[in-house]
C-alpha atoms as a PDB file:
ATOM      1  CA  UNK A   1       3.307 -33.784 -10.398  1.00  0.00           C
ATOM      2  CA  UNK A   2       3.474 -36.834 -12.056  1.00  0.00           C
ATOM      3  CA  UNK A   3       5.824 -37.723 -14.551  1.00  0.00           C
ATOM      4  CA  UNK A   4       4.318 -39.070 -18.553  1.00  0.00           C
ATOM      5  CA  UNK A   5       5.702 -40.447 -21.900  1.00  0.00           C
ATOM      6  CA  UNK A   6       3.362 -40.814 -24.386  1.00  0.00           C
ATOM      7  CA  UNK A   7       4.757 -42.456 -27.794  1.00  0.00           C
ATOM      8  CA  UNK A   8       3.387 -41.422 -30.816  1.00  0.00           C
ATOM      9  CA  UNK A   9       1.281 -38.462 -29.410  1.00  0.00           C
ATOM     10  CA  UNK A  10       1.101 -35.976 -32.093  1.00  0.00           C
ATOM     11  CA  UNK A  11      -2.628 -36.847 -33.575  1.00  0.00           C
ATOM     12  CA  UNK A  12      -5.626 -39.354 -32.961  1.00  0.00           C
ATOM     13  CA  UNK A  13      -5.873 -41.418 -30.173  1.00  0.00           C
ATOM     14  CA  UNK A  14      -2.216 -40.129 -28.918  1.00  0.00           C
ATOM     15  CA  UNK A  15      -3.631 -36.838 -29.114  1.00  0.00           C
ATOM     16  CA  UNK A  16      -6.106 -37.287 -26.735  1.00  0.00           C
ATOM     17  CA  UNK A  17      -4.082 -39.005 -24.053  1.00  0.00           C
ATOM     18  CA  UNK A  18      -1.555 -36.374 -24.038  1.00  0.00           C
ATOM     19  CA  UNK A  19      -4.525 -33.653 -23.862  1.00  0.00           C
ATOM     20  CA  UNK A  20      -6.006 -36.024 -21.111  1.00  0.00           C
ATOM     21  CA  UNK A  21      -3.002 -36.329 -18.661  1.00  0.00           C
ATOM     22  CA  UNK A  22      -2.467 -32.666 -19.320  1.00  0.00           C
ATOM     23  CA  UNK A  23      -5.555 -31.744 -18.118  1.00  0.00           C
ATOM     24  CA  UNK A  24      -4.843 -33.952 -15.016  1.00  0.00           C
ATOM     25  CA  UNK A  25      -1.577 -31.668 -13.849  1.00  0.00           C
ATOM     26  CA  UNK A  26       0.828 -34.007 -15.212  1.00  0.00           C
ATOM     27  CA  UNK A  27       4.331 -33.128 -16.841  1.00  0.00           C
ATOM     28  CA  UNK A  28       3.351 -34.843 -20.134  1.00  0.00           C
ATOM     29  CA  UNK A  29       6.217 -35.560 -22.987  1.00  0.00           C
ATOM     30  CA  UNK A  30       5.760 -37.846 -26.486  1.00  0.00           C
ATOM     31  CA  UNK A  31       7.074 -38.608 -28.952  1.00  0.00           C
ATOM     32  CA  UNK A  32       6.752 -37.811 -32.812  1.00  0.00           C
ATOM     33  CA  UNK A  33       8.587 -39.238 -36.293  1.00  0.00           C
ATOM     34  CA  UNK A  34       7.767 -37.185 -39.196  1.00  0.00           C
ATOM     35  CA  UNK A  35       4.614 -34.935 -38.566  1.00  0.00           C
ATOM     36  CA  UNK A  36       6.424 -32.253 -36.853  1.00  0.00           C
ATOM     37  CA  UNK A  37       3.716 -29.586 -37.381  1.00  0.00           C
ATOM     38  CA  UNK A  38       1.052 -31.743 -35.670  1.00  0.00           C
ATOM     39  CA  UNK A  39       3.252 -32.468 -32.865  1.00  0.00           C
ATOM     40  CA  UNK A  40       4.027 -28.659 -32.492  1.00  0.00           C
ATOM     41  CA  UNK A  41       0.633 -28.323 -32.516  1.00  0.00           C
ATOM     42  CA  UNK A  42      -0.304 -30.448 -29.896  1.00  0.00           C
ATOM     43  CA  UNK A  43       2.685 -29.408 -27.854  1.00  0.00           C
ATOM     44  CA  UNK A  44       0.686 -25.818 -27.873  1.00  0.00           C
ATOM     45  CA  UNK A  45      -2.002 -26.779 -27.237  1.00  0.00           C
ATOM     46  CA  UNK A  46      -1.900 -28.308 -24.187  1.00  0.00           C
ATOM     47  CA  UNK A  47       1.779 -27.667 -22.768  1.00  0.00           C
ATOM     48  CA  UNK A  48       3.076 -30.810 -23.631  1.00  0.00           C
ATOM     49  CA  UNK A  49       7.047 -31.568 -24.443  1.00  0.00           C
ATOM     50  CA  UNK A  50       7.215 -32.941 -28.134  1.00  0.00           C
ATOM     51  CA  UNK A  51      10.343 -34.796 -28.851  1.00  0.00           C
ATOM     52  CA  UNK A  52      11.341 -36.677 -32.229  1.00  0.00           C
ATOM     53  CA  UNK A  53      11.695 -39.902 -31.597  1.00  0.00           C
ATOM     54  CA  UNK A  54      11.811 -43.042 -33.678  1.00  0.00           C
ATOM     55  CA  UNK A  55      10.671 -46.352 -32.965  1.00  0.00           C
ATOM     56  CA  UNK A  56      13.357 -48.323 -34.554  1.00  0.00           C
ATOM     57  CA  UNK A  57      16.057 -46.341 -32.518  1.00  0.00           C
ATOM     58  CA  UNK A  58      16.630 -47.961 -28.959  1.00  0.00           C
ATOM     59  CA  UNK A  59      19.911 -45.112 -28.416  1.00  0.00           C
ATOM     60  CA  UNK A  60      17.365 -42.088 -28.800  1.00  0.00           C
ATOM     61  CA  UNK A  61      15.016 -43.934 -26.681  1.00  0.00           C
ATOM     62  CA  UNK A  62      17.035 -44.706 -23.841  1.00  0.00           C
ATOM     63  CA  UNK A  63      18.199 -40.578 -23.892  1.00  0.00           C
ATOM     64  CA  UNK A  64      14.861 -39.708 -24.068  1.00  0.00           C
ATOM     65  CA  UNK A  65      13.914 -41.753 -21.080  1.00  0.00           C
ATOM     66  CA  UNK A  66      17.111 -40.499 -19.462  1.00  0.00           C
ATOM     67  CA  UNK A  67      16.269 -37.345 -20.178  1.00  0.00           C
ATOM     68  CA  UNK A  68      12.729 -37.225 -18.669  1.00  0.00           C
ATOM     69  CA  UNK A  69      14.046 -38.772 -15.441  1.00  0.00           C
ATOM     70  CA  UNK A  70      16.553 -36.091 -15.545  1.00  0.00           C
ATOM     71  CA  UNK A  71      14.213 -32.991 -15.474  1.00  0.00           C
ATOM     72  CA  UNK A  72      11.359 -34.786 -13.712  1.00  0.00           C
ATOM     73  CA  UNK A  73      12.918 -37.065 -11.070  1.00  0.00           C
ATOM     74  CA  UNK A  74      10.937 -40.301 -12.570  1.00  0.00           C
ATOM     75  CA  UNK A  75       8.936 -41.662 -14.925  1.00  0.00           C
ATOM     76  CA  UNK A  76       5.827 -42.740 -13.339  1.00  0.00           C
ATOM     77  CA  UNK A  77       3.566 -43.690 -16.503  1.00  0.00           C
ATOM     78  CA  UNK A  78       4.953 -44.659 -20.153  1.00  0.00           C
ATOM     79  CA  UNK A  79       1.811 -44.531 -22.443  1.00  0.00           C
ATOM     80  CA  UNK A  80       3.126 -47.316 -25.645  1.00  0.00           C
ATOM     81  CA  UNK A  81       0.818 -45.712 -28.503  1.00  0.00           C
ATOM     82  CA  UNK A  82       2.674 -45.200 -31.442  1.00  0.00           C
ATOM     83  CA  UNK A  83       2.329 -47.697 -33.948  1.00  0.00           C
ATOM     84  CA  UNK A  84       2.152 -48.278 -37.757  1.00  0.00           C
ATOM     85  CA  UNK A  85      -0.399 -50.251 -40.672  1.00  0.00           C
ATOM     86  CA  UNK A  86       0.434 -51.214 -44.006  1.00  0.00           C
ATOM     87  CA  UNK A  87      -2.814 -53.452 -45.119  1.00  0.00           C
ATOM     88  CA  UNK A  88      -2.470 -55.984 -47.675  1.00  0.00           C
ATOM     89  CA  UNK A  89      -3.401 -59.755 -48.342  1.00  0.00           C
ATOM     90  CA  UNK A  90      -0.651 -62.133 -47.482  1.00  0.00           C
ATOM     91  CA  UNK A  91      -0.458 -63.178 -51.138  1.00  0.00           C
ATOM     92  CA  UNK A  92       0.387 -59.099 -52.212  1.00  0.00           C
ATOM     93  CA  UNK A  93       2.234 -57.631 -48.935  1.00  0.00           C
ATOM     94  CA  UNK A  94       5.814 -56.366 -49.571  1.00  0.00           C
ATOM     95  CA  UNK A  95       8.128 -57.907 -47.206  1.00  0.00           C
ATOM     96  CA  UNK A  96       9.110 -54.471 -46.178  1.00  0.00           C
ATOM     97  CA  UNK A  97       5.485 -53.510 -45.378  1.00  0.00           C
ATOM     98  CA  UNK A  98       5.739 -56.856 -42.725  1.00  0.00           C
ATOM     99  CA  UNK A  99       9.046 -55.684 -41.297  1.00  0.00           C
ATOM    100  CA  UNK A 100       8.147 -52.200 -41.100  1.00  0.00           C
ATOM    101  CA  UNK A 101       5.064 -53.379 -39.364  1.00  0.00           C
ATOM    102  CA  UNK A 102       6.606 -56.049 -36.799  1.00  0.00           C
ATOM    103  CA  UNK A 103       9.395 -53.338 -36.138  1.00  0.00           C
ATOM    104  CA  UNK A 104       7.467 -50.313 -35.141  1.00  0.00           C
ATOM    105  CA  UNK A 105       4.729 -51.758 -32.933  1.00  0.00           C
ATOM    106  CA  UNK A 106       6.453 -54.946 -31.654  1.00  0.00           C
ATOM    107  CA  UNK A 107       9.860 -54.263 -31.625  1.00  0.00           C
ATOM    108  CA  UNK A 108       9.101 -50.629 -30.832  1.00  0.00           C
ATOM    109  CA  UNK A 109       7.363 -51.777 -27.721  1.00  0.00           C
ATOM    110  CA  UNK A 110      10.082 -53.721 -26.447  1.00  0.00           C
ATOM    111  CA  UNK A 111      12.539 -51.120 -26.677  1.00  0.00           C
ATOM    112  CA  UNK A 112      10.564 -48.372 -24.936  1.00  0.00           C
ATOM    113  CA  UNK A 113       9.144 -51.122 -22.022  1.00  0.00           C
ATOM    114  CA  UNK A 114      13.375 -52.060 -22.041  1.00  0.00           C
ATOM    115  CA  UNK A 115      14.561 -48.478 -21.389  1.00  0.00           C
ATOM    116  CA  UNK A 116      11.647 -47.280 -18.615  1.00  0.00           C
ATOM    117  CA  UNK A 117      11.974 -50.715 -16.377  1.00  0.00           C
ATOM    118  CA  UNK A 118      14.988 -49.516 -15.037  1.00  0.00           C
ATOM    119  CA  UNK A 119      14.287 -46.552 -13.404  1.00  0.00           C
ATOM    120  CA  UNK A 120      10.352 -47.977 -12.495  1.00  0.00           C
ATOM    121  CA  UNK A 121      12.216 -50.668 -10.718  1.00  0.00           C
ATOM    122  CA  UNK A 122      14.420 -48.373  -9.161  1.00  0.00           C
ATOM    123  CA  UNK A 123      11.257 -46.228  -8.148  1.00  0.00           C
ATOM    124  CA  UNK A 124       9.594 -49.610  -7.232  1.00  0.00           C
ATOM    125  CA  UNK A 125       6.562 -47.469  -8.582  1.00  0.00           C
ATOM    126  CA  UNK A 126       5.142 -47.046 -12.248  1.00  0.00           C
ATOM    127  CA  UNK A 127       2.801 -48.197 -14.886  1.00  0.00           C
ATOM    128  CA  UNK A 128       2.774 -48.925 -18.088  1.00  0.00           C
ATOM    129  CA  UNK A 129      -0.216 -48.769 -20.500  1.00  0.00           C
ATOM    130  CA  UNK A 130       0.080 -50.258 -23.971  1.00  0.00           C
ATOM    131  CA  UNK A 131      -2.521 -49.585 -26.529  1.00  0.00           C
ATOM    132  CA  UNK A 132      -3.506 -52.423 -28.783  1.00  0.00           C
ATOM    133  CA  UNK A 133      -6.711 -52.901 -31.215  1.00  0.00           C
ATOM    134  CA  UNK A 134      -9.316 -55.241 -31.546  1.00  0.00           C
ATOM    135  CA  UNK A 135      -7.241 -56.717 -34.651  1.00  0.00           C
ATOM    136  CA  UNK A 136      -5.591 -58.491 -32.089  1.00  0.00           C
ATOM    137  CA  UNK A 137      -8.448 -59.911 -30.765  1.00  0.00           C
ATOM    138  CA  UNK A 138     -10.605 -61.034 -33.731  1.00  0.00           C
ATOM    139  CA  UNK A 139      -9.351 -61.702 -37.240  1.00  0.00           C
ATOM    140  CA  UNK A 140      -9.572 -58.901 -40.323  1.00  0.00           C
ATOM    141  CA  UNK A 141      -8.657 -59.805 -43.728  1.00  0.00           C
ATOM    142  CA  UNK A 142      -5.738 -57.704 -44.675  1.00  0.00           C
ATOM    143  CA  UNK A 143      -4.591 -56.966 -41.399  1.00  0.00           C
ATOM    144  CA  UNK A 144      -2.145 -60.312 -40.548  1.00  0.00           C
ATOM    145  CA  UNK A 145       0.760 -57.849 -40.001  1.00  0.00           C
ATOM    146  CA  UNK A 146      -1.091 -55.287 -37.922  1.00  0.00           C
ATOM    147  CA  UNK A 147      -3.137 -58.427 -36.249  1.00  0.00           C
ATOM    148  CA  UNK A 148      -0.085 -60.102 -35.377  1.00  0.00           C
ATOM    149  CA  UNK A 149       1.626 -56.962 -33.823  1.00  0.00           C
ATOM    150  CA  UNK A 150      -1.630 -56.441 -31.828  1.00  0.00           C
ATOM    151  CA  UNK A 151      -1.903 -59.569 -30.484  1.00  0.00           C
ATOM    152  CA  UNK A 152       1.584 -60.006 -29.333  1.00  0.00           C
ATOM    153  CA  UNK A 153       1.012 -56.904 -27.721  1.00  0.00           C
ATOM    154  CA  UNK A 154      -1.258 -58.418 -25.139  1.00  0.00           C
ATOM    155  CA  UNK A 155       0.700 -61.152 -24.659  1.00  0.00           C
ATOM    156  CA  UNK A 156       3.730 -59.488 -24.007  1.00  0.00           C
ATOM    157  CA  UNK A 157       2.152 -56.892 -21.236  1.00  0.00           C
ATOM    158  CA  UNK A 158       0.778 -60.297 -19.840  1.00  0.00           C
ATOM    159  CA  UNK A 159       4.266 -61.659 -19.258  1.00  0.00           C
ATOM    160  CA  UNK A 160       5.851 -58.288 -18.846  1.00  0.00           C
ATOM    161  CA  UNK A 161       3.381 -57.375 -16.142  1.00  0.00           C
ATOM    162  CA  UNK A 162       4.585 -61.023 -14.267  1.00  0.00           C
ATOM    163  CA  UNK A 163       7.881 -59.558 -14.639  1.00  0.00           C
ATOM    164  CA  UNK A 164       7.294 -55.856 -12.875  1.00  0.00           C
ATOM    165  CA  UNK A 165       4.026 -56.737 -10.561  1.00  0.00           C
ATOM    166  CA  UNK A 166       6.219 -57.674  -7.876  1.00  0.00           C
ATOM    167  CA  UNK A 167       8.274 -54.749  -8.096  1.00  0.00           C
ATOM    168  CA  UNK A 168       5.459 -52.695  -7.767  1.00  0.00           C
ATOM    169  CA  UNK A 169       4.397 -51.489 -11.484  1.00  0.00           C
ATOM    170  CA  UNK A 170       1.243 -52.088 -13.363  1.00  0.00           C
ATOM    171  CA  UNK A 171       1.689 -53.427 -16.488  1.00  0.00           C
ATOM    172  CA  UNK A 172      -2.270 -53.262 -18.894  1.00  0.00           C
ATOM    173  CA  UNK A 173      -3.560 -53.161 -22.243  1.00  0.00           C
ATOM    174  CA  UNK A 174      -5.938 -50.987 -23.423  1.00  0.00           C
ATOM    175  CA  UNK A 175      -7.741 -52.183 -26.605  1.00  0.00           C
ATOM    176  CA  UNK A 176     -10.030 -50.014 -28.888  1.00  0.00           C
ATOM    177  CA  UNK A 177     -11.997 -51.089 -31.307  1.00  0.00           C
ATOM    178  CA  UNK A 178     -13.372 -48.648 -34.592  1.00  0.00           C
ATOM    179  CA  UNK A 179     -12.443 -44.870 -33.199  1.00  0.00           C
ATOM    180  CA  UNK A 180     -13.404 -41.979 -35.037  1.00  0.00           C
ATOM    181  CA  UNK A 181      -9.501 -40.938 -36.625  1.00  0.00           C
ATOM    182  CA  UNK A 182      -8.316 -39.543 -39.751  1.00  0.00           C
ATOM    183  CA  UNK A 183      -8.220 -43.266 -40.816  1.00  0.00           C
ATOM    184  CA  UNK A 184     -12.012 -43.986 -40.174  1.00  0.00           C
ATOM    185  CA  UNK A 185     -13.063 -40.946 -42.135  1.00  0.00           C
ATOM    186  CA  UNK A 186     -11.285 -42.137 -45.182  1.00  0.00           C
ATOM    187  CA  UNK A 187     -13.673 -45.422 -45.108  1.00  0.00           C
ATOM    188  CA  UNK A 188     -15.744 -45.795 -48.435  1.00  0.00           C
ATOM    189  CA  UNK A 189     -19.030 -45.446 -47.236  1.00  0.00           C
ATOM    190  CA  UNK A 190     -20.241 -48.970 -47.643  1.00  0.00           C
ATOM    191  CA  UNK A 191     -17.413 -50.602 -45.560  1.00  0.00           C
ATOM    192  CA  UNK A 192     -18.206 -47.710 -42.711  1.00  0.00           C
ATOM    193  CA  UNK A 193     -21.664 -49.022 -42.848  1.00  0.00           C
ATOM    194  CA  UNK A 194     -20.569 -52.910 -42.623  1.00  0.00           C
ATOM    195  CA  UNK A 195     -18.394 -52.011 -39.751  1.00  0.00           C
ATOM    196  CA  UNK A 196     -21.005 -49.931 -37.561  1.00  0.00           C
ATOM    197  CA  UNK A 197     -23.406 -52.692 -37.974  1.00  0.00           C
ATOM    198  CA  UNK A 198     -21.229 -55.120 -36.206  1.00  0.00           C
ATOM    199  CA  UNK A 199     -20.953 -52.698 -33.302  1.00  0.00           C
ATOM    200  CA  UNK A 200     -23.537 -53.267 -30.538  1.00  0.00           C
ATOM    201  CA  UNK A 201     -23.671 -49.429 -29.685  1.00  0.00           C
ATOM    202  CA  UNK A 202     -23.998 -48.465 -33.281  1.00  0.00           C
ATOM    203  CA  UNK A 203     -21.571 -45.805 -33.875  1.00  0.00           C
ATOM    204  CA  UNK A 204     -17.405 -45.275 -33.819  1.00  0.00           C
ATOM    205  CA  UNK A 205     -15.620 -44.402 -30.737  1.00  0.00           C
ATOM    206  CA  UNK A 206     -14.315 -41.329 -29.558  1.00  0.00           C
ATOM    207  CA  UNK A 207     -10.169 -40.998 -29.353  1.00  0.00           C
ATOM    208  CA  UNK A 208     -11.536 -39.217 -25.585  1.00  0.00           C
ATOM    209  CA  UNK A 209     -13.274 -42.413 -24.737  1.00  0.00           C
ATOM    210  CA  UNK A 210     -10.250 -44.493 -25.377  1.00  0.00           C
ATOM    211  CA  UNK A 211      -7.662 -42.003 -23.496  1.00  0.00           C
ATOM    212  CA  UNK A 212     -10.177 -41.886 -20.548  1.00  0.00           C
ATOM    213  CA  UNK A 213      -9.560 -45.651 -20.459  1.00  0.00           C
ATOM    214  CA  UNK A 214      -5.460 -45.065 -20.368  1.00  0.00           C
ATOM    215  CA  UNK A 215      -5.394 -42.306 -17.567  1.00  0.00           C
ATOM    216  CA  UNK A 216      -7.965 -44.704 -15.388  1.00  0.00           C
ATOM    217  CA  UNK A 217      -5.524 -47.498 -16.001  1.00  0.00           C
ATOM    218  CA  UNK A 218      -2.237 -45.467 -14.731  1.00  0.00           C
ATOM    219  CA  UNK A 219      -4.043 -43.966 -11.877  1.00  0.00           C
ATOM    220  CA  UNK A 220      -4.391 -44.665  -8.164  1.00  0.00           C
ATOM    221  CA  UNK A 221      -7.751 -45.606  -8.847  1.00  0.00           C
ATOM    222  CA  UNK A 222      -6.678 -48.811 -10.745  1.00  0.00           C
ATOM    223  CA  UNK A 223      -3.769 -49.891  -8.120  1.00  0.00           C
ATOM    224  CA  UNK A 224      -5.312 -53.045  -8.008  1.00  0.00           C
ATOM    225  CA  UNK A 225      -5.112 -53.537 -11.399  1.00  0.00           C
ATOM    226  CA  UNK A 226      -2.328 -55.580 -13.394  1.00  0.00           C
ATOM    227  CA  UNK A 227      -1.656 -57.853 -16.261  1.00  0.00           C
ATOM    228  CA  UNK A 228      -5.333 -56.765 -17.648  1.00  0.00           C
ATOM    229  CA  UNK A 229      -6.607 -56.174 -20.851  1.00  0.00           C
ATOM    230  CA  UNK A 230      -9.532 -53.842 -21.002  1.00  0.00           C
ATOM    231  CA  UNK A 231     -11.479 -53.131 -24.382  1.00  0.00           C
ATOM    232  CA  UNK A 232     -13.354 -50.438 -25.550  1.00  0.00           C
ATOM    233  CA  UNK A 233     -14.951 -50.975 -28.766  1.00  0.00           C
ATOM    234  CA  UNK A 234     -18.549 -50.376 -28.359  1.00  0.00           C
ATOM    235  CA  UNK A 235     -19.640 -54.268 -28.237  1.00  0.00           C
ATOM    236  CA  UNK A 236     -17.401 -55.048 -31.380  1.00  0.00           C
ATOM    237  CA  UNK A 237     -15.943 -58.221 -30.069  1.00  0.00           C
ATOM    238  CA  UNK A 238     -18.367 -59.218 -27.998  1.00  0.00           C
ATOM    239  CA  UNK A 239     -20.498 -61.156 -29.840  1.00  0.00           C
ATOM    240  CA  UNK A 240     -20.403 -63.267 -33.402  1.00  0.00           C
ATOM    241  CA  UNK A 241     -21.923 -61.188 -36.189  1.00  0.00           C
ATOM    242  CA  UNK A 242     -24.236 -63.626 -38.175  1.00  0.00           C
ATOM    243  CA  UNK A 243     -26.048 -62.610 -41.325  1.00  0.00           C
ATOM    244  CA  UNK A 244     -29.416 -60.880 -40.553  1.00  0.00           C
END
């Protein structure tokens, strides 16, 4: 059975990995901050170990990880999906909306990649799937925190995946573009309708469609596949939008 750690699993996109690998016989745990009913939820749901864990705290991740290799024997996929926005214009952002920002989806990267390479290498087996968003790829005004965690994001499973490939684990990036989440249904209508049309299939994605992407990426059927960034976004950065 393999063995899965899904951060930030509790809703959205997270959600449907967890409910993915489930489905696929695998032991699945994530992780959760403050929503503990929607992590309880999707604990039941699927069979899935929820376990409150912040980002900013490398201890509790490195006894999570522990733990996991404890009761499973290994960790053979760590999902990196939990992640944070605060959107602003340079000009009005908070410093503390930029730290929180840098520290939960950068830093928090690093620490989780920091305490699973150990016993991966050990295994000389593993793979790691981070996923980023198209704000890494092409630029969206407010977003210069959440762009700038993105796109390091990439780059680091670039140079992280040079570090691991030879030890035998996968290090790729999956990217999404618009998905249809709690956050997209909050759009004003008008900016909904600007986004769509810049999307060459014409509608939002599917959290499914983006964890179908994840479990492809960590499974035997992608073992020739490393250092990759794959994006899903329905066309979104494929082409330059020009007034029609």
């Amino acid at each position: 059975m393999k063995s899965v750690v899904v951060t930030g699993g509790s809703r959205g996109i997270g959600r449907a990995v967890v409910e993915r690998f489930a489905r696929e016989g695998a032991r699945v745990y994530f992780t959760y901050h403050q929503n503990e009913a929607a992590a309880e939820q999707t604990a039941a749901a699927c069979g899935a170990i929820a376990v409150r864990c912040p980002q900013s705290d490398l201890a509790t991740i490195v006894e999570v990880a522990e733990r996991v290799v404890s009761e499973t024997g290994r960790i053979d996929v760590l999902v990196n999906n939990a992640g944070i926005s605060r959107d602003q214009f340079v000009m009005l952002m908070p410093p503390e909306d930029w730290d929180r920002v840098i520290d939960t989806n950068l830093n928090g990267l690093y620490r989780w990649c920091k305490a699973v390479s150990r016993p991966m290498i050990e295994a000389r087996a593993g793979a790691i799937v981070t996923i980023a968003s198209v704000s890494g790829l092409v630029g969206i005004a407010g977003q210069t925190n959440y762009a700038a965690t993105k796109g390091a994001q990439i780059a680091f499973s670039r140079s992280l995946a040079a570090e691991l490939g030879p030890k035998g684990i996968r290090v790729n990036t999956v990217v999404p573009g618009f998905i249809e989440t709690d956050m997209t249904a909050r759009m004003p209508r008008q900016i909904k309708q600007q986004n769509l049309d810049r999307i060459l299939l014409r509608r939002f994605g599917q959290a499914e469609e983006v964890a179908a992407a994840v479990t492809f990426l960590a499974s035997a059927d992608a073992a020739y596949i490393v250092g990759q960034t794959l994006v899903v976004d329905g066309g979104l950065s494929a082409t330059v939008a020009f007034p029609r």
